[in-house]
C-alpha atoms as a PDB file:
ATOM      1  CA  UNK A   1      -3.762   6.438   8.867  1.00  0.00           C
ATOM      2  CA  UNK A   2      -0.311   7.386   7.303  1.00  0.00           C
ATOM      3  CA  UNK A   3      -0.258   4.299   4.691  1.00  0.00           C
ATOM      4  CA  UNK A   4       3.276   5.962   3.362  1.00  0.00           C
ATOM      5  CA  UNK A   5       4.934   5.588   7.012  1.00  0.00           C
ATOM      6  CA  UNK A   6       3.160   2.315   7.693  1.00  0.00           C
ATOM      7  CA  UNK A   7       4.823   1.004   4.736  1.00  0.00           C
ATOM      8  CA  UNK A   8       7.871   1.777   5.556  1.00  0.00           C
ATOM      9  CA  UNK A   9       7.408   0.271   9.006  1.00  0.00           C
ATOM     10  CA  UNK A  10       5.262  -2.629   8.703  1.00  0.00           C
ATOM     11  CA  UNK A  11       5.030  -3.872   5.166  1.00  0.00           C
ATOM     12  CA  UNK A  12       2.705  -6.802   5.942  1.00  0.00           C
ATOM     13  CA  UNK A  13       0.243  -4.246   7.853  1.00  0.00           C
ATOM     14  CA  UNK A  14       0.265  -1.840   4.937  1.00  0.00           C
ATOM     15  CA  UNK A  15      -0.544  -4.338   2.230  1.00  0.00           C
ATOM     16  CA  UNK A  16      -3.947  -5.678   4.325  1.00  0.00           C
ATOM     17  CA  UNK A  17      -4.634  -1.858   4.214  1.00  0.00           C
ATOM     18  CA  UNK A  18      -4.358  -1.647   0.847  1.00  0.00           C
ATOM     19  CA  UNK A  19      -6.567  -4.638   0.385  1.00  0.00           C
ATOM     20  CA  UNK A  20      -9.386  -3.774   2.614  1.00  0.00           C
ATOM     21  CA  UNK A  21      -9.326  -0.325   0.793  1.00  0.00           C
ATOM     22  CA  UNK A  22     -10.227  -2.036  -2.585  1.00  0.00           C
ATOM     23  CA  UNK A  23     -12.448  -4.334  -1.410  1.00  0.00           C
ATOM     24  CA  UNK A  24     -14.105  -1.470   0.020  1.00  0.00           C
ATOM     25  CA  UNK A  25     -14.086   0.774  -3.068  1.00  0.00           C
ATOM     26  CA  UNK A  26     -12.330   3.762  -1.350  1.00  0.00           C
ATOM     27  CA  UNK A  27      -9.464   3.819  -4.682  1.00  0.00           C
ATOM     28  CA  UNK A  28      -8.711   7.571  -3.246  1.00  0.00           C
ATOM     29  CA  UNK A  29      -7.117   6.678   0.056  1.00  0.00           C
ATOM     30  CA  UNK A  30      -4.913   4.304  -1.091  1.00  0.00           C
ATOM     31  CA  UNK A  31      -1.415   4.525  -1.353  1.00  0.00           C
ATOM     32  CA  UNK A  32      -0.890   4.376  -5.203  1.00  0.00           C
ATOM     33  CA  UNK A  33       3.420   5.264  -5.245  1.00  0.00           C
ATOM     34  CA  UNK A  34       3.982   2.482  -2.790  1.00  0.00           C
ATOM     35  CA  UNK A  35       1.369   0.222  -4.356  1.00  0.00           C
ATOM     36  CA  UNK A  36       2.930   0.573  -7.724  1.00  0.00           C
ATOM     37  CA  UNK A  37       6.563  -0.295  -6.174  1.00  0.00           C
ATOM     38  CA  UNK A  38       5.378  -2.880  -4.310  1.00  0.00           C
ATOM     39  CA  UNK A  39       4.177  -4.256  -7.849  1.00  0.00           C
ATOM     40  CA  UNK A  40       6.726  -4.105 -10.364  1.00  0.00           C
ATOM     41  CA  UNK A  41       9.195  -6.336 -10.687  1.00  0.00           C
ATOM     42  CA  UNK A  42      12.972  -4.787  -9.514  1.00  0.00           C
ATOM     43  CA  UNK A  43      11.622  -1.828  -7.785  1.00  0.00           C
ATOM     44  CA  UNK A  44      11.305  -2.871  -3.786  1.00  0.00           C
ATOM     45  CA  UNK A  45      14.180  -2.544  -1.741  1.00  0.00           C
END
């Protein structure tokens, strides 16, 4: 799956993606660039 583009197009999709990726341990598939935009304060547009 293409978190980068699923991000872009569903937001809501992408972040229960990102959850059942660390609930599931698998830290290397996730999206870390969007993940840390989606996190810090100021940065989402």
């Amino acid at each position: 799956m293409q978190t980068a583009t699923l991000y872009d197009q569903d937001f809501y999709a992408w972040t229960q993606h990102q959850v059942k990726l660390l609930r599931s341990g698998q830290l290397a598939e996730l999206d870390i660039e969007n993940l840390v935009s989606a996190l810090e304060p100021g940065t989402m547009t």
